[in-house]
PDB file of N, CA and C in Angstrom:
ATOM      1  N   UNK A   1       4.257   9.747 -11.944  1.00  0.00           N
ATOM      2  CA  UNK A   1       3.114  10.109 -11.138  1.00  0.00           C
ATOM      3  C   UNK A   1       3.621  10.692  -9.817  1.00  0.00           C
ATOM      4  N   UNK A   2       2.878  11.881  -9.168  1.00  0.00           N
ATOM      5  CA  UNK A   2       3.134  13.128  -8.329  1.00  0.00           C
ATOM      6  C   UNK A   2       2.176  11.927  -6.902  1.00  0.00           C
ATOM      7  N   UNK A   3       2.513  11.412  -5.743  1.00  0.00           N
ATOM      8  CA  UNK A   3       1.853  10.713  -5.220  1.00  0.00           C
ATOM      9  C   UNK A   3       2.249  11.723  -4.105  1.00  0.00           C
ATOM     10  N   UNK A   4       0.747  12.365  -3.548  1.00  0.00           N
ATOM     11  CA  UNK A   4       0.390  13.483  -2.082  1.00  0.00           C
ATOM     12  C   UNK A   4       0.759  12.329  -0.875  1.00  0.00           C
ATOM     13  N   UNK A   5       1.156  12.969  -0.088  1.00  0.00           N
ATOM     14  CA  UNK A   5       1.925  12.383   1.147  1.00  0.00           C
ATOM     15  C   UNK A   5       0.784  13.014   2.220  1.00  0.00           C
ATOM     16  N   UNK A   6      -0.507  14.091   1.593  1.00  0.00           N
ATOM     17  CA  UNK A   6      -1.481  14.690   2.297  1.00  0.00           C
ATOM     18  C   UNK A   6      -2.418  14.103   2.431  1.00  0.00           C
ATOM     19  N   UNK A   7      -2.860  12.901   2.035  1.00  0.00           N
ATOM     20  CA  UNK A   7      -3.883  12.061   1.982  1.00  0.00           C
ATOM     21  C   UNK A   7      -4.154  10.423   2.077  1.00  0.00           C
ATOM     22  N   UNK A   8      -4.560   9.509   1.880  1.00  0.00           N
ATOM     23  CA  UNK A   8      -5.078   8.617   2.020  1.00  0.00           C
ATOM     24  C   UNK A   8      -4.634   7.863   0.784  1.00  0.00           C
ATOM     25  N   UNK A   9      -3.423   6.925   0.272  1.00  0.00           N
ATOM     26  CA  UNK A   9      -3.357   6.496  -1.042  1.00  0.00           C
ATOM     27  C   UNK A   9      -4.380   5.431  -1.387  1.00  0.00           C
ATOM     28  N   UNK A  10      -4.703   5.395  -2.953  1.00  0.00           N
ATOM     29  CA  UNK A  10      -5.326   4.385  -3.100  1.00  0.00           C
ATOM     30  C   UNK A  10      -4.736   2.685  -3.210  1.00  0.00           C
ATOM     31  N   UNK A  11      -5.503   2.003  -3.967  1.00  0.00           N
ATOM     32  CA  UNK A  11      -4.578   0.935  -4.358  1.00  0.00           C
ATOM     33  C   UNK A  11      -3.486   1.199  -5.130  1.00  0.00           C
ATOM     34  N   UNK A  12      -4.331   2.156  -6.322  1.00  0.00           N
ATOM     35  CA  UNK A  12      -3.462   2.124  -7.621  1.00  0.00           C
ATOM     36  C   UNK A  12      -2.022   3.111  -7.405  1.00  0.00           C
ATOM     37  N   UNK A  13      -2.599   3.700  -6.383  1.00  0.00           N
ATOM     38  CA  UNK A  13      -0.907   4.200  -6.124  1.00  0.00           C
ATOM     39  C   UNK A  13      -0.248   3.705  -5.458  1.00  0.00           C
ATOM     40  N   UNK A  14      -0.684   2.625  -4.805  1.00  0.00           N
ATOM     41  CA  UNK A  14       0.307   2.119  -4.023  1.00  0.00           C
ATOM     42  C   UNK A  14       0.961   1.243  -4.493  1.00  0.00           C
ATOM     43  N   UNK A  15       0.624   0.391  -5.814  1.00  0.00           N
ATOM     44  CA  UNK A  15       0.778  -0.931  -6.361  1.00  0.00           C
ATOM     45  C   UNK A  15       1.980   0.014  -7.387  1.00  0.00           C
ATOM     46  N   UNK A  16       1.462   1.177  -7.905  1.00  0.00           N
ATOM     47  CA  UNK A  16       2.448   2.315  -8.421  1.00  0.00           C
ATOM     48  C   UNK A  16       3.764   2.606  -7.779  1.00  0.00           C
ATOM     49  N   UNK A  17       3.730   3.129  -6.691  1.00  0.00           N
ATOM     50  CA  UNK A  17       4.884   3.106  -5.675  1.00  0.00           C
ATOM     51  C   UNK A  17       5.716   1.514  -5.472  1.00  0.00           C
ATOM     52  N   UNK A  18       4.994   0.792  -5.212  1.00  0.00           N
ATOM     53  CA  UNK A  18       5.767  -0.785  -5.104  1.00  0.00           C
ATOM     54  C   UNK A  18       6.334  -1.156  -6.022  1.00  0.00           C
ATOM     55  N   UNK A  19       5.677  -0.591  -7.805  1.00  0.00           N
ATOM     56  CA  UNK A  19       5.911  -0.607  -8.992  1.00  0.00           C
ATOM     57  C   UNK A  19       5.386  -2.752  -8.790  1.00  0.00           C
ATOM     58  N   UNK A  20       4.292  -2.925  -8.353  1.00  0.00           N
ATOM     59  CA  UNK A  20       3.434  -3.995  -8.149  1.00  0.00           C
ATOM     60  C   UNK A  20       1.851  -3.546  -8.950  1.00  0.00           C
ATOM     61  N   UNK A  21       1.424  -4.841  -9.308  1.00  0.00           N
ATOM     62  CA  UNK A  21      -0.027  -4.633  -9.523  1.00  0.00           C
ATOM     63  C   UNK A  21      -0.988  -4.532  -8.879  1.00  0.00           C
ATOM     64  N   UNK A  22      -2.145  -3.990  -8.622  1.00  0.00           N
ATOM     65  CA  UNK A  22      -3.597  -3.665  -7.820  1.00  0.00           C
ATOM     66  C   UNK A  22      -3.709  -5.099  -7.705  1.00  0.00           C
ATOM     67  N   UNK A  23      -3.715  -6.377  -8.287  1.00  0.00           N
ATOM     68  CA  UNK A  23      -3.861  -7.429  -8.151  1.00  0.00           C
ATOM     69  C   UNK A  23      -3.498  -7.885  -6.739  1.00  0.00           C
ATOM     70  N   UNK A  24      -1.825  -7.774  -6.757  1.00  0.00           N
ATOM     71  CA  UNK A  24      -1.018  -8.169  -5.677  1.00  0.00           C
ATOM     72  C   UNK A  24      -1.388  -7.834  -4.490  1.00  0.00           C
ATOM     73  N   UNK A  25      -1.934  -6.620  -4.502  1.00  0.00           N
ATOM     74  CA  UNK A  25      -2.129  -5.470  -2.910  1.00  0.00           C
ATOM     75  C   UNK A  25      -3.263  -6.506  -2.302  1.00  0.00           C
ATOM     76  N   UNK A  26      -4.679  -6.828  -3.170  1.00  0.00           N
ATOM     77  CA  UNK A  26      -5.951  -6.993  -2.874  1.00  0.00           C
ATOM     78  C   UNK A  26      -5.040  -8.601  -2.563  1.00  0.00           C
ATOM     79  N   UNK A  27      -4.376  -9.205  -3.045  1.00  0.00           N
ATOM     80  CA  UNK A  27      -4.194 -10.905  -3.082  1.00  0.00           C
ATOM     81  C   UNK A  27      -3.299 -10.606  -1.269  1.00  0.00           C
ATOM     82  N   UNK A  28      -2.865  -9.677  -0.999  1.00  0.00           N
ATOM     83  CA  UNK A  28      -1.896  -9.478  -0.060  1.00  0.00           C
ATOM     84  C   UNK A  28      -2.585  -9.162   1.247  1.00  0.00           C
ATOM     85  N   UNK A  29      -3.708  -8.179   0.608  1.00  0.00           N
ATOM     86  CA  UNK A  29      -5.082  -7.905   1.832  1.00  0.00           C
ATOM     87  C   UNK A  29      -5.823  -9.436   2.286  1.00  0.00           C
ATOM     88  N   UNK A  30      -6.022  -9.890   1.908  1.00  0.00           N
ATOM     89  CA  UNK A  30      -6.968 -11.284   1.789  1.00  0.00           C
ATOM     90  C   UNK A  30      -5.955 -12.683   2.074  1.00  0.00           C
ATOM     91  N   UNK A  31      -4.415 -12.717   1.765  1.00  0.00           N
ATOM     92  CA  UNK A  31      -4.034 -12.819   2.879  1.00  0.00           C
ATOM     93  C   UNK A  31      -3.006 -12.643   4.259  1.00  0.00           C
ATOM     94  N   UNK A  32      -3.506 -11.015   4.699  1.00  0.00           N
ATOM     95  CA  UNK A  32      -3.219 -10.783   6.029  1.00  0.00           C
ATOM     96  C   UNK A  32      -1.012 -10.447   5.463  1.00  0.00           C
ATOM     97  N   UNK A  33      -1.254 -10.236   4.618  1.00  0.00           N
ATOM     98  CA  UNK A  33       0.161  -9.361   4.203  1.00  0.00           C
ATOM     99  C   UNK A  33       0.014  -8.187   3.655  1.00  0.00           C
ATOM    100  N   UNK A  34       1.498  -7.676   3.557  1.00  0.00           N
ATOM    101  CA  UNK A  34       1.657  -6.483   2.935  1.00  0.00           C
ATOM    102  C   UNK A  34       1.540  -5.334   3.608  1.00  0.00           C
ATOM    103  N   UNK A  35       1.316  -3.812   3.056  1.00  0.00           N
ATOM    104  CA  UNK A  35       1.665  -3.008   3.677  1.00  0.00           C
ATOM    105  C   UNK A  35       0.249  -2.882   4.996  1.00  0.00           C
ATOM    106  N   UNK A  36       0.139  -2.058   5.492  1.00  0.00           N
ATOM    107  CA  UNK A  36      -0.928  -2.001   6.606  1.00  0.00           C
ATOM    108  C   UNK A  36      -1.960  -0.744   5.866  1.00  0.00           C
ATOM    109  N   UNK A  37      -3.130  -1.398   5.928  1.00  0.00           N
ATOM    110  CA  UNK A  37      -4.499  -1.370   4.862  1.00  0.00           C
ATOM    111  C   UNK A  37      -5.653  -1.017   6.156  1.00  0.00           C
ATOM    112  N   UNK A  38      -6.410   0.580   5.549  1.00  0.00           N
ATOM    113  CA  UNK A  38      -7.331   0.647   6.190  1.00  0.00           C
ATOM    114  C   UNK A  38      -8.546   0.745   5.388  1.00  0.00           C
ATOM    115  N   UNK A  39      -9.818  -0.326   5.554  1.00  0.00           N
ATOM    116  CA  UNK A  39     -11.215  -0.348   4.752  1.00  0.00           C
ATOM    117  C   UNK A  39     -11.885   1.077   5.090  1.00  0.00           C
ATOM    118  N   UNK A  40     -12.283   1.976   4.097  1.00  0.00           N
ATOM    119  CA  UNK A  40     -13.287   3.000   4.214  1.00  0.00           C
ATOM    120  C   UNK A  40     -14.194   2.625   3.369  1.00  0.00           C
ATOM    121  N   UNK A  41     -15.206   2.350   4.343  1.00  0.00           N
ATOM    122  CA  UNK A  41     -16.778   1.938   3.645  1.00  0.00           C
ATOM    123  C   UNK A  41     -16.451   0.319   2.568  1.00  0.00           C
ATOM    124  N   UNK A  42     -16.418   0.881   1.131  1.00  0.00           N
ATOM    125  CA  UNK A  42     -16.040  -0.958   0.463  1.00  0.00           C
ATOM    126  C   UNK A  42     -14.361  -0.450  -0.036  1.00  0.00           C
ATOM    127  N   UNK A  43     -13.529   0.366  -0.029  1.00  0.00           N
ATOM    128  CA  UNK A  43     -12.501   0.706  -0.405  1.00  0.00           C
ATOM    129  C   UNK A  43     -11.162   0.687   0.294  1.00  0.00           C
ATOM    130  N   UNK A  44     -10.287   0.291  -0.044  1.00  0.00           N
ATOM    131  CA  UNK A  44      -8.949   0.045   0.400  1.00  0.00           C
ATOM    132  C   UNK A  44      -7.995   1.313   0.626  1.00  0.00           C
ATOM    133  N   UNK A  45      -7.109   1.959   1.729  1.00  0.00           N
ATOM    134  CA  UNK A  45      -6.572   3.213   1.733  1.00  0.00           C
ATOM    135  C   UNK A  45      -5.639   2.567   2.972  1.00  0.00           C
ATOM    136  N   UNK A  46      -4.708   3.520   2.183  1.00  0.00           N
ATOM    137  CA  UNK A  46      -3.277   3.507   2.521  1.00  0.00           C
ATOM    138  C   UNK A  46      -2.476   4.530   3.396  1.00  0.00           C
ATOM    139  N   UNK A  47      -2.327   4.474   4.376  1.00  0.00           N
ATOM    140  CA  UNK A  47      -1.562   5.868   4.797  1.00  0.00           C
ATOM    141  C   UNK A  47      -0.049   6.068   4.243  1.00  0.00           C
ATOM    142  N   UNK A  48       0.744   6.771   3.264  1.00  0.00           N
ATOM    143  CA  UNK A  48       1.994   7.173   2.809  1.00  0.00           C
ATOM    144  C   UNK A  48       2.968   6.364   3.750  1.00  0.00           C
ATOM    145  N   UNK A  49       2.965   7.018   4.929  1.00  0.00           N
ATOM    146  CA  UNK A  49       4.137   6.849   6.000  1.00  0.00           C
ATOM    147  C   UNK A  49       4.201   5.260   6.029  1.00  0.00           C
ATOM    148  N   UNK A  50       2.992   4.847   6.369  1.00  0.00           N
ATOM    149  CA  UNK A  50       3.127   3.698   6.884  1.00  0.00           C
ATOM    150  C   UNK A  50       3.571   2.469   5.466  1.00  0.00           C
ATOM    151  N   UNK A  51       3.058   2.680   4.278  1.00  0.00           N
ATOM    152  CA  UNK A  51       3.248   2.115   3.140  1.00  0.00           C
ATOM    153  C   UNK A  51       5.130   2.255   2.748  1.00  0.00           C
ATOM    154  N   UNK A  52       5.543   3.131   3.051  1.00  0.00           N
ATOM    155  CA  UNK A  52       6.916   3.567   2.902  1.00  0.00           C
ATOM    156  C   UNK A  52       7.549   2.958   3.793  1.00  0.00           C
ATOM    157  N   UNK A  53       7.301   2.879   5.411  1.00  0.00           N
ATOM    158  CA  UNK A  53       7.821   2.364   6.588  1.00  0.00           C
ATOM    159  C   UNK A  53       7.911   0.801   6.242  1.00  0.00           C
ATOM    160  N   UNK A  54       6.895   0.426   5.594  1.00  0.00           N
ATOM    161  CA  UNK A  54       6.948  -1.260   5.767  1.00  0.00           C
ATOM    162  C   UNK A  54       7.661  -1.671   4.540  1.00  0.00           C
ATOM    163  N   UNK A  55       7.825  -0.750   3.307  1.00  0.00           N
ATOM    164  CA  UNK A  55       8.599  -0.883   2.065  1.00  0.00           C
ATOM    165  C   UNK A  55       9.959  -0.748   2.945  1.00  0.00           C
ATOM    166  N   UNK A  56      10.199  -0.128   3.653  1.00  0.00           N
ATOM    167  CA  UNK A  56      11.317   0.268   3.982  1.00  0.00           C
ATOM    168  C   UNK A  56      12.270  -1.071   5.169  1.00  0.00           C
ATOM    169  N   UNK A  57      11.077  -1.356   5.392  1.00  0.00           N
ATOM    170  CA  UNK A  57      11.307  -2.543   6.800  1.00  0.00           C
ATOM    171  C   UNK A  57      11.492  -4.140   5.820  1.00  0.00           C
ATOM    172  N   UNK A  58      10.723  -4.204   4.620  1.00  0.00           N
ATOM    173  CA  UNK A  58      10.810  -5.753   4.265  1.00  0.00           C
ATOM    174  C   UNK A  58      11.634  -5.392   3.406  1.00  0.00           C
ATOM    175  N   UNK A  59      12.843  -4.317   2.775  1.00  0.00           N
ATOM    176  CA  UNK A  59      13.215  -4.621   1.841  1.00  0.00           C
ATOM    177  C   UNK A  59      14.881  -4.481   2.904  1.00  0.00           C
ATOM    178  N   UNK A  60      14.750  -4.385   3.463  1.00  0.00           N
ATOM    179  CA  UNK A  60      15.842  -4.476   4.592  1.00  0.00           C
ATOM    180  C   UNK A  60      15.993  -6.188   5.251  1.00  0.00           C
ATOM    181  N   UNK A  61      14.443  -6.398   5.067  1.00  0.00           N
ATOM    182  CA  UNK A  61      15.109  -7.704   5.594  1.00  0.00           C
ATOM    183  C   UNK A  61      14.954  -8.562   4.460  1.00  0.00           C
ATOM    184  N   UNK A  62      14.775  -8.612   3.293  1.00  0.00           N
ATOM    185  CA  UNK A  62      15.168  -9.202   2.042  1.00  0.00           C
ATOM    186  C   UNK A  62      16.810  -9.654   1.800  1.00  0.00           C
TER     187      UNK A  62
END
């Protein structure tokens, strides 16, 4: 999967990118972990940079 760096990711790509489940993201939103999550209207969105930055930051300190 081709994931745009021009837009807003969803869950399913992001759980894609983590190679994690949509499960995990929403269990991670609810509680107050994971990557940094913005609500539009009832939906979950992701900015690229920032989803990459924090992949990039916890797997460093792993």
């Amino acid at each position: 999967m081709d994931l745009p760096d021009n837009r807003l990711w969803t869950v399913e790509e992001v759980a894609y990118f983590l190679g994690i489940s949509p499960k995990t993201l929403y269990q991670w939103k609810w509680l107050g972990e994971g990557p940094p999550v913005t609500l539009i209207g009832r939906r979950l969105r992701y900015h690229p940079a920032k989803v990459k930055a924090w992949a990039a930051t916890d797997f460093e300190a792993a």
